[in-house]
PDB file of N, CA and C in Angstrom:
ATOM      1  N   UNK A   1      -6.411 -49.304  19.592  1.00  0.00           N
ATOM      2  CA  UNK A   1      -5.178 -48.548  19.642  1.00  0.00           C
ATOM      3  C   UNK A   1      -5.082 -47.577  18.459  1.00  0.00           C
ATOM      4  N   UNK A   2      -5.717 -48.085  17.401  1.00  0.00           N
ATOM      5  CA  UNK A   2      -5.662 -47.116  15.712  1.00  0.00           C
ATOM      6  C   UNK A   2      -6.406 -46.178  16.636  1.00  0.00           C
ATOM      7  N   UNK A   3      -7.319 -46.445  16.542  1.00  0.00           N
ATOM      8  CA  UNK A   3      -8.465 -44.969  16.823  1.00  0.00           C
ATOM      9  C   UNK A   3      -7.740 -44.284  17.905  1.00  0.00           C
ATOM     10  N   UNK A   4      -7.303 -44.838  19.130  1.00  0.00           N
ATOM     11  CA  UNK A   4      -6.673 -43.156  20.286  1.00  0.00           C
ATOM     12  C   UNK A   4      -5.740 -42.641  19.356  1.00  0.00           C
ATOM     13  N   UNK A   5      -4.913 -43.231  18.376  1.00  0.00           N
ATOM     14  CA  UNK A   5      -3.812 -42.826  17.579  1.00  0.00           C
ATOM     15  C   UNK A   5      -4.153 -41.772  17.078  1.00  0.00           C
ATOM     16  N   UNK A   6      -5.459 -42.151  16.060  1.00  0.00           N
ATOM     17  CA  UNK A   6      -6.244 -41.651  14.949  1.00  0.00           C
ATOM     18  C   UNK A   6      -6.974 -40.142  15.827  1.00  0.00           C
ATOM     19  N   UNK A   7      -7.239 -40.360  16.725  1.00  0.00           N
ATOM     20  CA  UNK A   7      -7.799 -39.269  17.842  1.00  0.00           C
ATOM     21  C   UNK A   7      -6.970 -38.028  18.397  1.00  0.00           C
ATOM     22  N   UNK A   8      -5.390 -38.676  18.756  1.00  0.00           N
ATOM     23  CA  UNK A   8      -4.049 -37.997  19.604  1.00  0.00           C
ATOM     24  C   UNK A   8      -3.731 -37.599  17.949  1.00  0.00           C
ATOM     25  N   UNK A   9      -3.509 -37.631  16.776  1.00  0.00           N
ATOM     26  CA  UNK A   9      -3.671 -36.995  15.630  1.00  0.00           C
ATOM     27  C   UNK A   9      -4.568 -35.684  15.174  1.00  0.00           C
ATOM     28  N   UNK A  10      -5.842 -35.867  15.447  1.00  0.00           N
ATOM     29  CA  UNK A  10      -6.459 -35.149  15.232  1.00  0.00           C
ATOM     30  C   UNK A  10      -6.753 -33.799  16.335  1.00  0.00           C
ATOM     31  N   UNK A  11      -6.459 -34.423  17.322  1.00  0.00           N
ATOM     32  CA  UNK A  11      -6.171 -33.047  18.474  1.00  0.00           C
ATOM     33  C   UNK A  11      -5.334 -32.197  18.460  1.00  0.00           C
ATOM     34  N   UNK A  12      -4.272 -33.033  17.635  1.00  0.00           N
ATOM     35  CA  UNK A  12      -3.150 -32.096  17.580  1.00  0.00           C
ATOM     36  C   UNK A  12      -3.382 -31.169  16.766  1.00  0.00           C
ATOM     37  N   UNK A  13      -3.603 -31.623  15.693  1.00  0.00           N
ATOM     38  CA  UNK A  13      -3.894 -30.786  14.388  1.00  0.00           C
ATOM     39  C   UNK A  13      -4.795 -30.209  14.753  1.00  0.00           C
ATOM     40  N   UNK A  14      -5.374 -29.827  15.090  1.00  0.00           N
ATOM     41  CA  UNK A  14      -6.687 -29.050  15.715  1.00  0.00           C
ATOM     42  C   UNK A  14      -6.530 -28.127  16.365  1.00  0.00           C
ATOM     43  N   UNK A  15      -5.724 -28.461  17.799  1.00  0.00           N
ATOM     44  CA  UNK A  15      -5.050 -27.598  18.802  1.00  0.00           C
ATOM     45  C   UNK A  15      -4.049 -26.486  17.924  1.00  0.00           C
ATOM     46  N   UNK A  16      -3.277 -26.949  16.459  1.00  0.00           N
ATOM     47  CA  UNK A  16      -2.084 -25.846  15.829  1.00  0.00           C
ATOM     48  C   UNK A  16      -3.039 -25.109  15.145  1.00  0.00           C
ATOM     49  N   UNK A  17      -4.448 -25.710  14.626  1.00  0.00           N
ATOM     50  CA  UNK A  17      -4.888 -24.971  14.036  1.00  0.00           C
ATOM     51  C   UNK A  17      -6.018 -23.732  14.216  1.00  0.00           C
ATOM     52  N   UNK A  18      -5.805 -23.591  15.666  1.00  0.00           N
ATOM     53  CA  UNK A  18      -6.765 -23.034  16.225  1.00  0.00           C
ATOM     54  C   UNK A  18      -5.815 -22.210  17.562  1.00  0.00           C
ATOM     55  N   UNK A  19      -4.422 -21.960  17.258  1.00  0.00           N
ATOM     56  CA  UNK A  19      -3.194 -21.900  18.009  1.00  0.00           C
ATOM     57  C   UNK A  19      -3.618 -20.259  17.742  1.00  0.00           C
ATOM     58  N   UNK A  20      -3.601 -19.584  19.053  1.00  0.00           N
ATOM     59  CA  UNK A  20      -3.484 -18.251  18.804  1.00  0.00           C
ATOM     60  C   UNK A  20      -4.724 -17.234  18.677  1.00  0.00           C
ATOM     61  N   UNK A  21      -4.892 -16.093  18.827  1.00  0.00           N
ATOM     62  CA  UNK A  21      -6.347 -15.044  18.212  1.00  0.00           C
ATOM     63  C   UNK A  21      -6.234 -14.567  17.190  1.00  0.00           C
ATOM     64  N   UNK A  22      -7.256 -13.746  17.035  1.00  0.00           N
ATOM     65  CA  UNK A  22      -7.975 -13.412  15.537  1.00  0.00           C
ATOM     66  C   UNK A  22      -7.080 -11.957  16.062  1.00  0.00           C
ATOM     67  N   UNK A  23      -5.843 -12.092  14.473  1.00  0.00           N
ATOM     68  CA  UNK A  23      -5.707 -10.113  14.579  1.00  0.00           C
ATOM     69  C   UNK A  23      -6.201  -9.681  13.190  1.00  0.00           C
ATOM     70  N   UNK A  24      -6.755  -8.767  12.657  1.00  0.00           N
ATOM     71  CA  UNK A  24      -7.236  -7.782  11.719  1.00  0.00           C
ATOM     72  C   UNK A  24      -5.831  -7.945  10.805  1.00  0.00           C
ATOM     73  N   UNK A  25      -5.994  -8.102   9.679  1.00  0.00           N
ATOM     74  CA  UNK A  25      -4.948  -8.019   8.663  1.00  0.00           C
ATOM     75  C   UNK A  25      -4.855  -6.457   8.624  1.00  0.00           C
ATOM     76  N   UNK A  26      -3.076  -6.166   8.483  1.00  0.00           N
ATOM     77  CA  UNK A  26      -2.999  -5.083   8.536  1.00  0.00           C
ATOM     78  C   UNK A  26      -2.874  -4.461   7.078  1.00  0.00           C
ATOM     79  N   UNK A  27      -3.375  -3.172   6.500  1.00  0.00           N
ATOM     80  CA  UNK A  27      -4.106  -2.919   5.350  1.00  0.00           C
ATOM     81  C   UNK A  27      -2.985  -1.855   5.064  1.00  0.00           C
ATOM     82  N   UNK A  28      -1.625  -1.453   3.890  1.00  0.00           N
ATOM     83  CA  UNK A  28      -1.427  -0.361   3.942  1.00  0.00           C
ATOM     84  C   UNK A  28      -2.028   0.764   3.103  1.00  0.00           C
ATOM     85  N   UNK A  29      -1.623   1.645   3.176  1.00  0.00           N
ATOM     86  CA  UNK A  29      -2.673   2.607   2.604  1.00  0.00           C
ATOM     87  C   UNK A  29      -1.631   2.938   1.292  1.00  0.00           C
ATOM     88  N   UNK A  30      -2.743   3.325  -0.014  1.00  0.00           N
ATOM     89  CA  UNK A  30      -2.165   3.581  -1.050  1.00  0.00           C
ATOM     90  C   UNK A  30      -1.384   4.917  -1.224  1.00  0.00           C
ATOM     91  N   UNK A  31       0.012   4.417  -1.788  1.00  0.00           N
ATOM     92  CA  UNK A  31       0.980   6.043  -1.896  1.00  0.00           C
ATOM     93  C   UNK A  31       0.808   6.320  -3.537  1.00  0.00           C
ATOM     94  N   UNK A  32       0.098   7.605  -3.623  1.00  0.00           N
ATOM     95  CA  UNK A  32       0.456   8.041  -4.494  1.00  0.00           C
ATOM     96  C   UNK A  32       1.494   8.974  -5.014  1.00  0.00           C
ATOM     97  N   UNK A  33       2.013   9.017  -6.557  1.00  0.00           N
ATOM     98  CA  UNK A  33       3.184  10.052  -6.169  1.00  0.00           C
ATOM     99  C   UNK A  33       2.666  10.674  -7.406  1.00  0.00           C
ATOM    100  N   UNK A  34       2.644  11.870  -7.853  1.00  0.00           N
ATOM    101  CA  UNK A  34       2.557  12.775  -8.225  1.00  0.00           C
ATOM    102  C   UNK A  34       3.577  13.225  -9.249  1.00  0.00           C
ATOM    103  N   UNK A  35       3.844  12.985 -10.094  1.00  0.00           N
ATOM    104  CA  UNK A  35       4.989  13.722 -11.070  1.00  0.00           C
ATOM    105  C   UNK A  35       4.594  15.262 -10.944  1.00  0.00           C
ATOM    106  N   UNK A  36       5.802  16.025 -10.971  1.00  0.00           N
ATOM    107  CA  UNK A  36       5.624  17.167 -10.315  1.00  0.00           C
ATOM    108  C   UNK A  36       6.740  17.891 -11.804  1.00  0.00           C
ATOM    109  N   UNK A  37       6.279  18.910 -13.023  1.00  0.00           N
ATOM    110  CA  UNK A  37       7.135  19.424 -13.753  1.00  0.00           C
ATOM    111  C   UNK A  37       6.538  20.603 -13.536  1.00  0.00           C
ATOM    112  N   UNK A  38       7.665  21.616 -14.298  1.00  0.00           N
ATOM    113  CA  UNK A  38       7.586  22.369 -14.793  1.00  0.00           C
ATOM    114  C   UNK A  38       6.616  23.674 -15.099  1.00  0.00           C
ATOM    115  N   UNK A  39       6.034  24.572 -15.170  1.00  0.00           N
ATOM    116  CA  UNK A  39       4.878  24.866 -16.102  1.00  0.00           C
ATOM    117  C   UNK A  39       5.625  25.537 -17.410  1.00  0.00           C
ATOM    118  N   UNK A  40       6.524  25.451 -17.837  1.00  0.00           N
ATOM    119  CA  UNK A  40       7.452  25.985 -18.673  1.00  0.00           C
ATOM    120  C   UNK A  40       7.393  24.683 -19.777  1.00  0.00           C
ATOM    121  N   UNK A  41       7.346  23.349 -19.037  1.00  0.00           N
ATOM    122  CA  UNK A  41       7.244  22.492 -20.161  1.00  0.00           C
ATOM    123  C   UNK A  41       6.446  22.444 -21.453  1.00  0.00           C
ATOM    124  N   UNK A  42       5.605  22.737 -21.083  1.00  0.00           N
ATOM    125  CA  UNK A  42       4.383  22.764 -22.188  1.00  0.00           C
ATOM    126  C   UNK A  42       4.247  23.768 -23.155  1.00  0.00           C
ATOM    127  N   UNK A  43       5.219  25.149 -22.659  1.00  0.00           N
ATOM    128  CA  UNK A  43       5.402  26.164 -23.909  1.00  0.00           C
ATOM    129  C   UNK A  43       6.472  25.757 -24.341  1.00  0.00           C
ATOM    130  N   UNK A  44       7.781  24.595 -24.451  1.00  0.00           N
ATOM    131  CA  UNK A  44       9.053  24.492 -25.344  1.00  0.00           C
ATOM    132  C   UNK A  44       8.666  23.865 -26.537  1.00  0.00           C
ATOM    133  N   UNK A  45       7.819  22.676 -26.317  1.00  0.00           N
ATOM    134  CA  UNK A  45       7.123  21.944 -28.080  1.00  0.00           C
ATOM    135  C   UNK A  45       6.459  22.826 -28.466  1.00  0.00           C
ATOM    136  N   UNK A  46       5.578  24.363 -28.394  1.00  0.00           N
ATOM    137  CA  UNK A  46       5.287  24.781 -29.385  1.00  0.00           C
ATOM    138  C   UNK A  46       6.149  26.185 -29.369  1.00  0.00           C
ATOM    139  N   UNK A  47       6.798  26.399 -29.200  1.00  0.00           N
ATOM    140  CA  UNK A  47       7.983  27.077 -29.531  1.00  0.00           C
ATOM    141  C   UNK A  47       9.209  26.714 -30.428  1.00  0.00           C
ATOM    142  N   UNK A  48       9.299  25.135 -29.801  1.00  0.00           N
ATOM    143  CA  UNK A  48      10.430  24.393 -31.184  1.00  0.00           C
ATOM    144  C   UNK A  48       9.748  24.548 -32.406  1.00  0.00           C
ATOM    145  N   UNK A  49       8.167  24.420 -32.393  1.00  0.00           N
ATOM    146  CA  UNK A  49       7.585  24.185 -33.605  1.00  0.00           C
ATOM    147  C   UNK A  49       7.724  25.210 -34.306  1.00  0.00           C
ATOM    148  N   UNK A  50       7.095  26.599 -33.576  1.00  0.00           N
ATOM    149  CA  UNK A  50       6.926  27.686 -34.091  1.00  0.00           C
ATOM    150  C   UNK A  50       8.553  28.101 -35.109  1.00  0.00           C
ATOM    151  N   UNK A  51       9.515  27.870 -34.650  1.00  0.00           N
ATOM    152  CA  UNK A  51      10.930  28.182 -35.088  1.00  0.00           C
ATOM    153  C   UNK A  51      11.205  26.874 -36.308  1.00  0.00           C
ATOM    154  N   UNK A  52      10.912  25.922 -36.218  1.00  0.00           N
ATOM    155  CA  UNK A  52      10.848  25.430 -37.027  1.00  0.00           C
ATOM    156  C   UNK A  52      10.034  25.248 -38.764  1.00  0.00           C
ATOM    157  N   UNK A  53       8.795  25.769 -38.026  1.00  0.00           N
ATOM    158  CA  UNK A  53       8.085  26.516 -39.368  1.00  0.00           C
ATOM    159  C   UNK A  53       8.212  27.540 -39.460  1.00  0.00           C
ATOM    160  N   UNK A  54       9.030  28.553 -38.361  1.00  0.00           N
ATOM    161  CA  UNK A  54       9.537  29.868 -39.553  1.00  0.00           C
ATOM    162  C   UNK A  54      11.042  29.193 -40.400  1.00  0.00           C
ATOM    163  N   UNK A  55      11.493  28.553 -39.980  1.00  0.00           N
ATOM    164  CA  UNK A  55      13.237  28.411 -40.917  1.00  0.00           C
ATOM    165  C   UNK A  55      12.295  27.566 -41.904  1.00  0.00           C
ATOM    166  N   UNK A  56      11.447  26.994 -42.009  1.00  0.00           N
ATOM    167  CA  UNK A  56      11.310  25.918 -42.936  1.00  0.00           C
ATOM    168  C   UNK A  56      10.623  27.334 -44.179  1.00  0.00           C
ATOM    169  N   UNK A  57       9.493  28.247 -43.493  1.00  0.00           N
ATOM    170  CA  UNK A  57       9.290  29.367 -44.327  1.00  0.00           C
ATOM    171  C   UNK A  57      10.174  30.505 -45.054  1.00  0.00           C
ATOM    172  N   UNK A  58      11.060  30.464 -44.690  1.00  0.00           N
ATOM    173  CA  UNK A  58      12.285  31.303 -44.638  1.00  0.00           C
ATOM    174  C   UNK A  58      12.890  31.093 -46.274  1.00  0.00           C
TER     175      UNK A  58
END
């Protein structure tokens, strides 16, 4: 009686674990984002500078 037990156990578990088909994991694709400034940015730090070492020359 253990063993059909031990048997009606193991079918089961067997049968859930084998429940269903094979789908492809779905993969998303990488977002990149882009910081997007200015082109004006990059001439204000040497412009503060420039004004700053003329008052400091001054």
């Amino acid at each position: 009686m253990k063993k059909i037990a031990l048997a009606a156990a193991f079918s089961v578990a067997a049968s859930t674990a084998f429940a269903g088909s094979y789908v492809e994991p779905i993969i998303e694709p990488e977002v990149i984002v882009e910081d997007t400034s200015s082109s004006s940015a990059g001439i204000v730090i040497p412009l503060l500078l420039l004004v700053l070492v003329a008052a400091a020359t001054s």
